[in-house]
Protein backbone atom coordinates (compact mmCIF):
# COMPACT_ATOMS: atom_id res chain seq x y z
CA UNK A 1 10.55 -17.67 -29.85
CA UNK A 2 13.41 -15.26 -28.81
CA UNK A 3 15.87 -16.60 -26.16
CA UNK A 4 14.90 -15.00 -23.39
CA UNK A 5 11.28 -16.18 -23.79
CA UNK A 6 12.77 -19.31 -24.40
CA UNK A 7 14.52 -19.62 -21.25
CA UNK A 8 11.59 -17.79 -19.45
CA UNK A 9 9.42 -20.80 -20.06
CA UNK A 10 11.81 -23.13 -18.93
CA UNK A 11 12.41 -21.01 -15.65
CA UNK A 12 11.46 -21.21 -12.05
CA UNK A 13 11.77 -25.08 -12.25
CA UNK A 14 10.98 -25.76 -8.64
CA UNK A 15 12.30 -29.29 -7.30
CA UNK A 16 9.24 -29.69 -3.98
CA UNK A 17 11.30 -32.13 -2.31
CA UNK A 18 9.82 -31.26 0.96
CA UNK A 19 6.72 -32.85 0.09
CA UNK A 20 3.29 -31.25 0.99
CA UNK A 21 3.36 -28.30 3.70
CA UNK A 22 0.51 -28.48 5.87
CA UNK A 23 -0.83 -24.82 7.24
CA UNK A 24 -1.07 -24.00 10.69
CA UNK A 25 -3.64 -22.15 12.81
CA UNK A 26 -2.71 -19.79 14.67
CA UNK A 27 -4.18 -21.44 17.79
CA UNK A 28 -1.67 -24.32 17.46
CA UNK A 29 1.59 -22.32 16.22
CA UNK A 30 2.79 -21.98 19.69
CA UNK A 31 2.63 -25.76 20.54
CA UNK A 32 3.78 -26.74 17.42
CA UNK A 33 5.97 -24.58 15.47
CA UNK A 34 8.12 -23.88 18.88
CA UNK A 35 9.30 -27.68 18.66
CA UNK A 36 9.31 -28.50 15.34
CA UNK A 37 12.69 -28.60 13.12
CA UNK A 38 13.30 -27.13 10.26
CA UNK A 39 15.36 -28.73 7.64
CA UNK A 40 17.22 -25.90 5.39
CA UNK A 41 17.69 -26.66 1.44
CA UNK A 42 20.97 -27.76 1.77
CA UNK A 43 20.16 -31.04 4.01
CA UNK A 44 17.12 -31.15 1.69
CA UNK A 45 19.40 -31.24 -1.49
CA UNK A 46 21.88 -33.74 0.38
CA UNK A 47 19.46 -36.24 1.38
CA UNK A 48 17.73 -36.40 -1.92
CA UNK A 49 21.47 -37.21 -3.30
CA UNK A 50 22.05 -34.03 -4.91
CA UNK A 51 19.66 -33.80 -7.61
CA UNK A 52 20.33 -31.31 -10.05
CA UNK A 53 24.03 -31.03 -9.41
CA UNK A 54 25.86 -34.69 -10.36
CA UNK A 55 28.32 -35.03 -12.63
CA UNK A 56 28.36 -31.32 -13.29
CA UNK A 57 30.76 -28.37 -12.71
CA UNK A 58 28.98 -26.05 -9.91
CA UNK A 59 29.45 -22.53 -8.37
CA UNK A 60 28.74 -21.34 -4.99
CA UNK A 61 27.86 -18.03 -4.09
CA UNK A 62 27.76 -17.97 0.16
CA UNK A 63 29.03 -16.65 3.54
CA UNK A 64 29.64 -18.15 6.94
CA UNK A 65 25.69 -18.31 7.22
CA UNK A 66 25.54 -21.44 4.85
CA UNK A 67 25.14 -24.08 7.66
CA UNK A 68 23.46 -27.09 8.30
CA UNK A 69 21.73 -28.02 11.43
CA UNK A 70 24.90 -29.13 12.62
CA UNK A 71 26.88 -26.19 11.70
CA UNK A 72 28.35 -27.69 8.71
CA UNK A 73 29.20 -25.51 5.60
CA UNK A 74 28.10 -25.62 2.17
CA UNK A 75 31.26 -25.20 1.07
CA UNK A 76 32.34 -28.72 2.57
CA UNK A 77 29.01 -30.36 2.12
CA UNK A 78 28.99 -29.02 -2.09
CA UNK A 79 33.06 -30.12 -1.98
CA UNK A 80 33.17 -33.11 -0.52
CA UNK A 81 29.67 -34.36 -2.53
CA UNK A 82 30.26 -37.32 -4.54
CA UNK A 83 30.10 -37.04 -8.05
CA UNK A 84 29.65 -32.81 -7.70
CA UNK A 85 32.38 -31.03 -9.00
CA UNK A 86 32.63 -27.41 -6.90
CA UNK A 87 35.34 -25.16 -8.96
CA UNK A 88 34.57 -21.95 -8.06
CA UNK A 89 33.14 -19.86 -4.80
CA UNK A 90 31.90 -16.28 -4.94
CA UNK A 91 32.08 -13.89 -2.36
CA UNK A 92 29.08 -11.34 -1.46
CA UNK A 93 29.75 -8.75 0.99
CA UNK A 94 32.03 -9.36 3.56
CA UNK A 95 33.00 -12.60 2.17
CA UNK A 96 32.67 -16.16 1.74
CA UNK A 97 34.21 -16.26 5.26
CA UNK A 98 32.66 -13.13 6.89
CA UNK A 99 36.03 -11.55 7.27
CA UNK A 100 35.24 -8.35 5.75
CA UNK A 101 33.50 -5.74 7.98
CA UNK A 102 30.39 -4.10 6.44
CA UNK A 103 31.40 -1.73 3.50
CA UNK A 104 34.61 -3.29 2.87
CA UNK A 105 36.46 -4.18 -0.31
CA UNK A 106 35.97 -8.10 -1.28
CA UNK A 107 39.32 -9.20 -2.73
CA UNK A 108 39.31 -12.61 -5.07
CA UNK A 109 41.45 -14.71 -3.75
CA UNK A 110 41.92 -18.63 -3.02
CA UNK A 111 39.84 -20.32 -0.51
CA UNK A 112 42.13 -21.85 2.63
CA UNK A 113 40.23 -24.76 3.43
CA UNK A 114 39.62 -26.23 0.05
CA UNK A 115 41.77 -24.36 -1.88
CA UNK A 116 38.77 -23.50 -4.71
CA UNK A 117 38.83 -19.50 -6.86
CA UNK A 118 36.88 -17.40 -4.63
CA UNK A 119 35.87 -14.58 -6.90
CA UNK A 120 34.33 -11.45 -4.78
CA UNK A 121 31.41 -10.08 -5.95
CA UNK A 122 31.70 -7.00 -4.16
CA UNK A 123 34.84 -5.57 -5.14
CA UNK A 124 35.63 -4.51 -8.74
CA UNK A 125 32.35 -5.67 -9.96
CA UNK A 126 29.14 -6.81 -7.97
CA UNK A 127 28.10 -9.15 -11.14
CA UNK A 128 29.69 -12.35 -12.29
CA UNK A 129 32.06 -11.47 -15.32
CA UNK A 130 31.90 -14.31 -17.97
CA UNK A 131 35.19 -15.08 -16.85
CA UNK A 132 34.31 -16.27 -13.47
CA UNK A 133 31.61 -18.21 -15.07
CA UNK A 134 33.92 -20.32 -17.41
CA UNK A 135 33.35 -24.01 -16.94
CA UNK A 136 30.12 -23.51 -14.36
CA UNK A 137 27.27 -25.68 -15.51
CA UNK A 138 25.27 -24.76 -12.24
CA UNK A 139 25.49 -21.48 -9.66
CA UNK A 140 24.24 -23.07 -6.54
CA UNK A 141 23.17 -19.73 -3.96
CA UNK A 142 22.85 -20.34 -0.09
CA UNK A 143 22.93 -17.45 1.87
CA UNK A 144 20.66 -16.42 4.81
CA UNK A 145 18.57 -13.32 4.33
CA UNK A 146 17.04 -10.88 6.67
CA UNK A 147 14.26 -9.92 4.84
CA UNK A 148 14.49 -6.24 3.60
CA UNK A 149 15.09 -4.74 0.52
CA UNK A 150 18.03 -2.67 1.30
CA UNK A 151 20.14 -5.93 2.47
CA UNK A 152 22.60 -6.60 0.01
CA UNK A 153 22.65 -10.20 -0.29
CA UNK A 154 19.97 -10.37 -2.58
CA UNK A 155 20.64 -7.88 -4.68
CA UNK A 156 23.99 -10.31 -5.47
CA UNK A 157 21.42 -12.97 -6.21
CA UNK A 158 19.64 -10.75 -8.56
CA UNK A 159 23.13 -10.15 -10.18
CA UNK A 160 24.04 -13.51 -10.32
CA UNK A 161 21.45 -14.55 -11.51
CA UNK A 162 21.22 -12.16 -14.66
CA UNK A 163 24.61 -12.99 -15.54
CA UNK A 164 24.02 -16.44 -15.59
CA UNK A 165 20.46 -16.13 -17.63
CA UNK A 166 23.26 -14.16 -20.30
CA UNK A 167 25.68 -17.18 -20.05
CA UNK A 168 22.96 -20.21 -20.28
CA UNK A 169 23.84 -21.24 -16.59
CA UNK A 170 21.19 -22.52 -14.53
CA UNK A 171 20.47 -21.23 -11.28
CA UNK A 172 19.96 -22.73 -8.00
CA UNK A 173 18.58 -21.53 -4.42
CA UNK A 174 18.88 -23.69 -1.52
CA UNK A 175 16.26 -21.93 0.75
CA UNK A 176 16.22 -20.81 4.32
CA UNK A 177 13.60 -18.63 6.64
CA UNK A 178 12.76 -15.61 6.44
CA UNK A 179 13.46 -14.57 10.27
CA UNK A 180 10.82 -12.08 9.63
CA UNK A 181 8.07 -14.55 9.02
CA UNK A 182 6.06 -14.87 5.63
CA UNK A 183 3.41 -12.54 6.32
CA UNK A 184 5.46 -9.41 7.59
CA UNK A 185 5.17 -6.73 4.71
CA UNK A 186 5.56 -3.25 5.08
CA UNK A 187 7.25 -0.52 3.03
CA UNK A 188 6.46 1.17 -0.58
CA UNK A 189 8.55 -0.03 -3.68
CA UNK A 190 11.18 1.57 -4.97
CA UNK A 191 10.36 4.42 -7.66
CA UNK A 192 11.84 5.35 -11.06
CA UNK A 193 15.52 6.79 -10.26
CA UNK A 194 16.20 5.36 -6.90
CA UNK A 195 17.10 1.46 -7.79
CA UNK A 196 20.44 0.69 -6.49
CA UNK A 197 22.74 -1.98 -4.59
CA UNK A 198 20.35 -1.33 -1.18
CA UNK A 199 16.83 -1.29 -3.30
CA UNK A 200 17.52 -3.59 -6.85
CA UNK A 201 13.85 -4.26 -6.90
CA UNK A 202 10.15 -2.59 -7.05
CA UNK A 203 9.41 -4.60 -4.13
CA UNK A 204 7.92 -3.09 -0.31
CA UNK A 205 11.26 -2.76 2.16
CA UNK A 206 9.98 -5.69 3.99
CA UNK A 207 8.64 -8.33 1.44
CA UNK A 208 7.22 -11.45 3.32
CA UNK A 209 9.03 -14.07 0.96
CA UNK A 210 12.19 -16.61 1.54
CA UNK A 211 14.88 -15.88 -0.24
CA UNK A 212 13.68 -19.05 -2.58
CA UNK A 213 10.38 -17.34 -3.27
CA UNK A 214 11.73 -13.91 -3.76
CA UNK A 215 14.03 -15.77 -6.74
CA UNK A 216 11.67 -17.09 -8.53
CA UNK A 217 9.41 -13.94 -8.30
CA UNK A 218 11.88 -11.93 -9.71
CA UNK A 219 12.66 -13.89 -12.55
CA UNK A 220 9.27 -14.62 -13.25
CA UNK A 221 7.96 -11.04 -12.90
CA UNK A 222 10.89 -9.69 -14.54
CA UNK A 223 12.01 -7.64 -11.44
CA UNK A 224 15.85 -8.36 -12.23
CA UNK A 225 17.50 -5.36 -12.69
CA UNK A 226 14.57 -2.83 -11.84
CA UNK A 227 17.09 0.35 -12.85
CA UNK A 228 16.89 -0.84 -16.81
CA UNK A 229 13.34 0.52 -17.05
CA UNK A 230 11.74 -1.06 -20.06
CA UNK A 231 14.72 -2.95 -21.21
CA UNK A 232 13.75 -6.87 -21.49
CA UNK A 233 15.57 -8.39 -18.25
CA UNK A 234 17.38 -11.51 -18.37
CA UNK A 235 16.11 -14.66 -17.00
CA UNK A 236 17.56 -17.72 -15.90
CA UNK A 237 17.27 -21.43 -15.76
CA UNK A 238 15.71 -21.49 -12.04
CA UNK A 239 15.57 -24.07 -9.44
CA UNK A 240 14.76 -23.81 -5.48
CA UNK A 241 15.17 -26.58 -3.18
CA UNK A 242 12.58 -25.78 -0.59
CA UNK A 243 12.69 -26.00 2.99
CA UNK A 244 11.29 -29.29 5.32
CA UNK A 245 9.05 -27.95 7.93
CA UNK A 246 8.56 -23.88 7.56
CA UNK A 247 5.73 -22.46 7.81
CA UNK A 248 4.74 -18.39 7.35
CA UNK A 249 3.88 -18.02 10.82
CA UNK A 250 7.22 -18.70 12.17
CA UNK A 251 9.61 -16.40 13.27
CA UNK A 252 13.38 -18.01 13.61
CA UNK A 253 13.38 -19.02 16.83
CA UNK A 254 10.64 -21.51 16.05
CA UNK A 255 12.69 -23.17 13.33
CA UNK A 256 14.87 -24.69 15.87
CA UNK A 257 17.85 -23.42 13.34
CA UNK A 258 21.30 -22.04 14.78
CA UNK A 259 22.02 -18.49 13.39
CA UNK A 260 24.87 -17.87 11.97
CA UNK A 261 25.26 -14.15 11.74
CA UNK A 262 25.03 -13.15 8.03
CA UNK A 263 27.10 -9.78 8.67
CA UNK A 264 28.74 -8.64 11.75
CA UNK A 265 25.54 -6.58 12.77
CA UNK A 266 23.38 -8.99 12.97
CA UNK A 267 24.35 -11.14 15.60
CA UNK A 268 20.50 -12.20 16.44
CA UNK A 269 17.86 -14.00 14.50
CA UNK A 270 15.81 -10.95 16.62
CA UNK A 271 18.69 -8.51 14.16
CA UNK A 272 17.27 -8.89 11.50
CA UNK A 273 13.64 -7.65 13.14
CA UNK A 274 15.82 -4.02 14.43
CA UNK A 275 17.47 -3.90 11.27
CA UNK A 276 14.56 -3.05 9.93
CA UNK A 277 13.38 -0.77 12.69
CA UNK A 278 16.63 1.40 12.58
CA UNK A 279 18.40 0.53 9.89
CA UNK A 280 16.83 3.40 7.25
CA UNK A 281 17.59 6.24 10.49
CA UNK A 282 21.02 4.66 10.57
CA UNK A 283 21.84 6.02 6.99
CA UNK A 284 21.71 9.47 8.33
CA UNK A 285 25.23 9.49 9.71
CA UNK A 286 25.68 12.38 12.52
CA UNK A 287 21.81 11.93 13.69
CA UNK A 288 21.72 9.10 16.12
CA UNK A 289 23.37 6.31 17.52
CA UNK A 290 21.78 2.88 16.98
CA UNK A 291 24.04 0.97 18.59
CA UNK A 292 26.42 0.41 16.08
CA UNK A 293 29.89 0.02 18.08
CA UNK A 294 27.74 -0.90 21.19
CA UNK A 295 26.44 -4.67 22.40
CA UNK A 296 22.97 -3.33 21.25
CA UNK A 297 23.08 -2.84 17.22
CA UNK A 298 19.84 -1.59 15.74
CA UNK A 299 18.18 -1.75 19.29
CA UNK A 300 18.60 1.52 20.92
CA UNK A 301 18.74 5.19 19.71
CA UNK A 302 20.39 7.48 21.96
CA UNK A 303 22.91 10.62 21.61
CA UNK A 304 24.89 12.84 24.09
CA UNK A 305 22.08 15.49 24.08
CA UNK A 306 18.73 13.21 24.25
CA UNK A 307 17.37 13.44 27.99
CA UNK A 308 16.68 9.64 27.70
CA UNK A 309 13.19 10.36 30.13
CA UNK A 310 11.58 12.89 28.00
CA UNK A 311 11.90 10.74 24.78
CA UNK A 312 11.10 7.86 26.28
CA UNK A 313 7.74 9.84 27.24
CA UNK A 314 7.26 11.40 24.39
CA UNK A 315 7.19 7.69 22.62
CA UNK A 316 5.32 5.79 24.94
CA UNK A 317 2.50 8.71 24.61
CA UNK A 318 1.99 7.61 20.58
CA UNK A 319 0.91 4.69 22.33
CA UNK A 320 2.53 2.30 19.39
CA UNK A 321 0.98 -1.36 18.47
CA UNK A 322 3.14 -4.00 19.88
CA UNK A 323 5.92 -1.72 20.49
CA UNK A 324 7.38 -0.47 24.33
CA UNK A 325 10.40 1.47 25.08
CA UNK A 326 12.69 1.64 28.11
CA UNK A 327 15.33 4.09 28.97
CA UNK A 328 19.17 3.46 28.39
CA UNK A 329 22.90 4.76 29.34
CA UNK A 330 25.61 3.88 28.04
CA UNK A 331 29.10 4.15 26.59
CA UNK A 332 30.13 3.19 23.14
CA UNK A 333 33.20 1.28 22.39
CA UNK A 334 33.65 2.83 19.20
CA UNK A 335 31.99 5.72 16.66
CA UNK A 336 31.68 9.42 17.38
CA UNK A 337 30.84 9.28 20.67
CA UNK A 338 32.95 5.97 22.18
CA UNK A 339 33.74 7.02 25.81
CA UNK A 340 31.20 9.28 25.88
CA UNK A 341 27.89 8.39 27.94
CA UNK A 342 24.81 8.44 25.86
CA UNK A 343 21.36 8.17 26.69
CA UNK A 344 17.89 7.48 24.87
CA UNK A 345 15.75 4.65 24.33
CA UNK A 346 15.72 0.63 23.42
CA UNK A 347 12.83 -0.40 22.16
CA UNK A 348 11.05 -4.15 22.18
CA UNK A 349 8.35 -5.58 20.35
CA UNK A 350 5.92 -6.63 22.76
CA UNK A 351 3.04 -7.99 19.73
CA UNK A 352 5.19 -8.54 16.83
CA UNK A 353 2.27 -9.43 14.51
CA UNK A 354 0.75 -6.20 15.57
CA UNK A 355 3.80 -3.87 15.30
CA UNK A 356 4.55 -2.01 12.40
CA UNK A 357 8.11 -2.60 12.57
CA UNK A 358 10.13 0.13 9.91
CA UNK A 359 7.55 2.76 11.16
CA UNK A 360 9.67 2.77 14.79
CA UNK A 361 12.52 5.36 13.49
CA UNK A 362 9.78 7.94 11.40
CA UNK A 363 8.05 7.90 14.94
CA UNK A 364 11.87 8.35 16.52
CA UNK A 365 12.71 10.67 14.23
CA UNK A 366 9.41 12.46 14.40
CA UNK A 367 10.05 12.42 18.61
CA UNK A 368 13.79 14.35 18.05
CA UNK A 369 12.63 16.86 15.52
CA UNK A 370 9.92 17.79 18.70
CA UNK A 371 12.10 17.52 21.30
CA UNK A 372 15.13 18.83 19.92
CA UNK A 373 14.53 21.33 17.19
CA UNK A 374 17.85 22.08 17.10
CA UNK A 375 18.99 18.23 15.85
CA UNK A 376 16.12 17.80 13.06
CA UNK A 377 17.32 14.59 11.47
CA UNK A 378 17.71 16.25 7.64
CA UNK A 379 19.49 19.48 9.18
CA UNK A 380 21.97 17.62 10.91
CA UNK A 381 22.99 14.36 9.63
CA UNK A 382 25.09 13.98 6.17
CA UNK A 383 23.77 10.66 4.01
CA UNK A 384 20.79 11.83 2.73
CA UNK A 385 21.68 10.78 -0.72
CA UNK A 386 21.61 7.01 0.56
CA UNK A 387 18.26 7.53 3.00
CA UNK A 388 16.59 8.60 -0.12
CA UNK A 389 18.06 5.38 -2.05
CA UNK A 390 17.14 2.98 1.51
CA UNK A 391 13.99 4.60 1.40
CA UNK A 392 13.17 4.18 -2.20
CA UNK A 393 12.10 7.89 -2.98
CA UNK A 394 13.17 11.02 -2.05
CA UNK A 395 8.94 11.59 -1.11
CA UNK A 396 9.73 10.14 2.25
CA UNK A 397 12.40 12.91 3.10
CA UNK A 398 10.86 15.76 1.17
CA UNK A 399 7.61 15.14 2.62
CA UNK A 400 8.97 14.49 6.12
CA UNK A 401 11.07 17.02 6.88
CA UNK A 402 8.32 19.81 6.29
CA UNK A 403 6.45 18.89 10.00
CA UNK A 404 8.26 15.79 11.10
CA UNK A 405 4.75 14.35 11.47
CA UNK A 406 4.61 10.94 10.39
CA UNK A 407 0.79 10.88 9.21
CA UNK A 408 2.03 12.65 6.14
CA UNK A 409 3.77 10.02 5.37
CA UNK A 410 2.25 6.86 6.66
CA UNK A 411 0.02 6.86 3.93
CA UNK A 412 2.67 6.97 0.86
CA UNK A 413 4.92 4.13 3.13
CA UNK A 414 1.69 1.29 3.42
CA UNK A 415 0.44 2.07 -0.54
CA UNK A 416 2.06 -0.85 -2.18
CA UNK A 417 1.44 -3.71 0.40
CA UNK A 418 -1.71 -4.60 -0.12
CA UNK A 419 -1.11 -4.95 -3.80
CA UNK A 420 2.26 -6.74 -3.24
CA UNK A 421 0.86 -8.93 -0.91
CA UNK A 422 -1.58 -10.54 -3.53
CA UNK A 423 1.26 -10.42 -6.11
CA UNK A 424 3.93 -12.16 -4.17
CA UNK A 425 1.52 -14.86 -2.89
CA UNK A 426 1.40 -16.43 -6.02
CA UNK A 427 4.95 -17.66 -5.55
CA UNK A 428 4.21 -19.41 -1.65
CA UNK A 429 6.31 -22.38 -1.14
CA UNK A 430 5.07 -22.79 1.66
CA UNK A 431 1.37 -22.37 3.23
């Protein structure tokens, strides 16, 4: 047996500390799920005495959004463990300490509070070089996701987690909640010549799974690396340390969790839910404002030259599920138009189960290219290149751009979900 088969059969060992999850209905989730607690990974892994991680050397890739209930860091709690041995952290984008605005070169450097290597994995190099690596026995990964494909963050854990497989480190994920819920999936996968930093795997663009579940999917399914094509992909040594108290129904306000923004756009758990809805428009840069540079990131899109009434009309006429739209004015503190009043819409999601969530900037889009013929998203903006990557395919643009009708589209965008959903459910950690 080769090595990677080797260490494929010893992967994905998963350490169900939590005990048994119970399902709920959906006629109790409101009762229930609103007051109950969550208990992240990390307290898991503490109060079980750090299994997994005594008397060995241990890496820690994370960001500001590795708390506690109590708003304590990973860092600290991994540091001041007794009998773990922290030596190294490792710094997605914008940093172990979120001081890096989105984009922005990570630098390695040492750590002020504990005085640890941080080692930035977005930088020179996005994967672990077996240099950083030297002396880990364990790469410990607590991070909070978002839930779509094009946020970075995971494709680091994909990274990391390859590197490690090549090194004979074992791997593990201290889970949190998906703030989209576990049964939110929408999107097609990525296709042949379109993997990148912002789509690393052939998953949908919204995928449904904790960040826990997505790990050991891709290293079971071989989904690491996605680009290689039929090169063998590495796997790792795997371990998650599930959650207390989550369940797929919930959204994260019902975890009872503080959020901790993960980057400096997503200041909401409810971010991560207009991420989704704008972010893939906001590639185009030139088209719209999103709110980017406003109090309203993701939430609104509005320009100089939208008459906010008519597209507000135009939108409510599609008569979208679970989706409403007000008018807005405002000024934006910084971009291409800061000083400047803009106008357009915000939009809310009134049935969030119901609402197809990345389909509100095609129908957006589709609305402008109506209205205003003479501001056709693809004609206008630069950053196709990375739309196409976002997207997954250049089909979505090519197709698009010919009416600027989203039925010729909508089709290609839901394809993969249904079989995704049936593939990803056999990696539930929770019920």
């Amino acid at each position: 047996m080769n090595r990677n088969k080797t260490i494929a059969a010893i992967s994905a060992i998963i350490i169900l500390l939590a005990g048994v999850i119970a399902p709920a209905s959906g006629a109790d989730r409101k009762k229930s799920s609103a007051k109950k607690e969550v208990v992240p990974g990390v307290e898991v892994l503490e109060k079980r005495g750090f299994p997994g991680l005594k008397g060995k050397n241990v890496g820690l890739v994370t960001n500001p959004s590795g708390v506690d209930r109590n708003l304590r860091s990973t860092v600290d709690i991994l540091f001041n463990a007794p009998d773990v041995n922290l030596i190294a952290l490792f710094g997605p984008e914008h940093g172990v300490r979120g001081d890096v605005y989105a984009g922005g070169k990570v630098d390695d450097l040492e750590d002020p509070v504990t005085g640890l290597p941080v080692y930035s994995l977005y930088g020179a190099t996005r994967k672990p070089t077996p240099e950083m690596l030297e002396g880990i026995d364990v790469m410990v990964y607590d991070i909070q996701d978002v839930g779509a494909r094009s946020y970075t963050f995971i494709s680091t854990l994909g990274l990391v987690m390859e590197a490690c497989a090549e090194q004979g480190i074992e791997v593990m994920v201290l889970d949190r909640p998906n703030p989209l819920g576990g049964d939110k999936i929408e999107g097609s996968y990525v296709e042949e010549g379109y993997f990148s930093f912002v789509s690393q795997y052939r998953i949908p663009y919204v995928y449904g799974l904790t960040v826990g579940e997505l790990a050991l999917m891709i290293n079971a399914e071989g989904l690491n690396r996605g680009q290689l094509g039929n090169q063998e992909p590495a796997r790792c040594s795997l371990t998650v340390i599930p959650m207390e108290g989550w369940r797929r129904s919930m959204r994260y306000e019902d975890t009872g969790l503080p959020w901790v923004l993960p980057s400096p756009n997503i200041p909401y758990s409810s971010s991560s839910e207009s991420y989704c809805a704008a972010g893939i428009c906001g590639e185009l840069y030139g088209f719209l404002n999103i709110g980017i540079g406003y109090t309203l990131p993701f939430q609104v899109f509005a320009e100089e030259w939208i008459d906010a009434g008519s597209l507000k009309e135009y939108l409510d006429a599609l008569r979208l599920p679970g989706v409403a739209f007000r008018t807005i004015y405002f000024n934006p503190f910084s971009g291409r138009s800061a000083g400047r009043l803009v106008q357009g819409v915000q939009y809310f999601f009134t049935d969030y189960d119901a609402a197809r969530i990345t389909e509100v900037q095609f129908h957006v889009m589709e609305a402008i290219a109506t209205l205003y013929p003479d501001h056709k998203p693809f004609e206008t903006a630069t950053g196709i290149g990375l739309f196409d990557k976002v997207c997954g395919s250049s089909y979505i643009r090519e197709t698009f751009s010919k009416s600027y009708d989203f039925d010729d589209i909508s089709d290609f965008w839901r394809k993969d979900e249904a079989a995704f959903r049936k593939l990803s459910s056999k990696y539930h950690l929770y019920k």
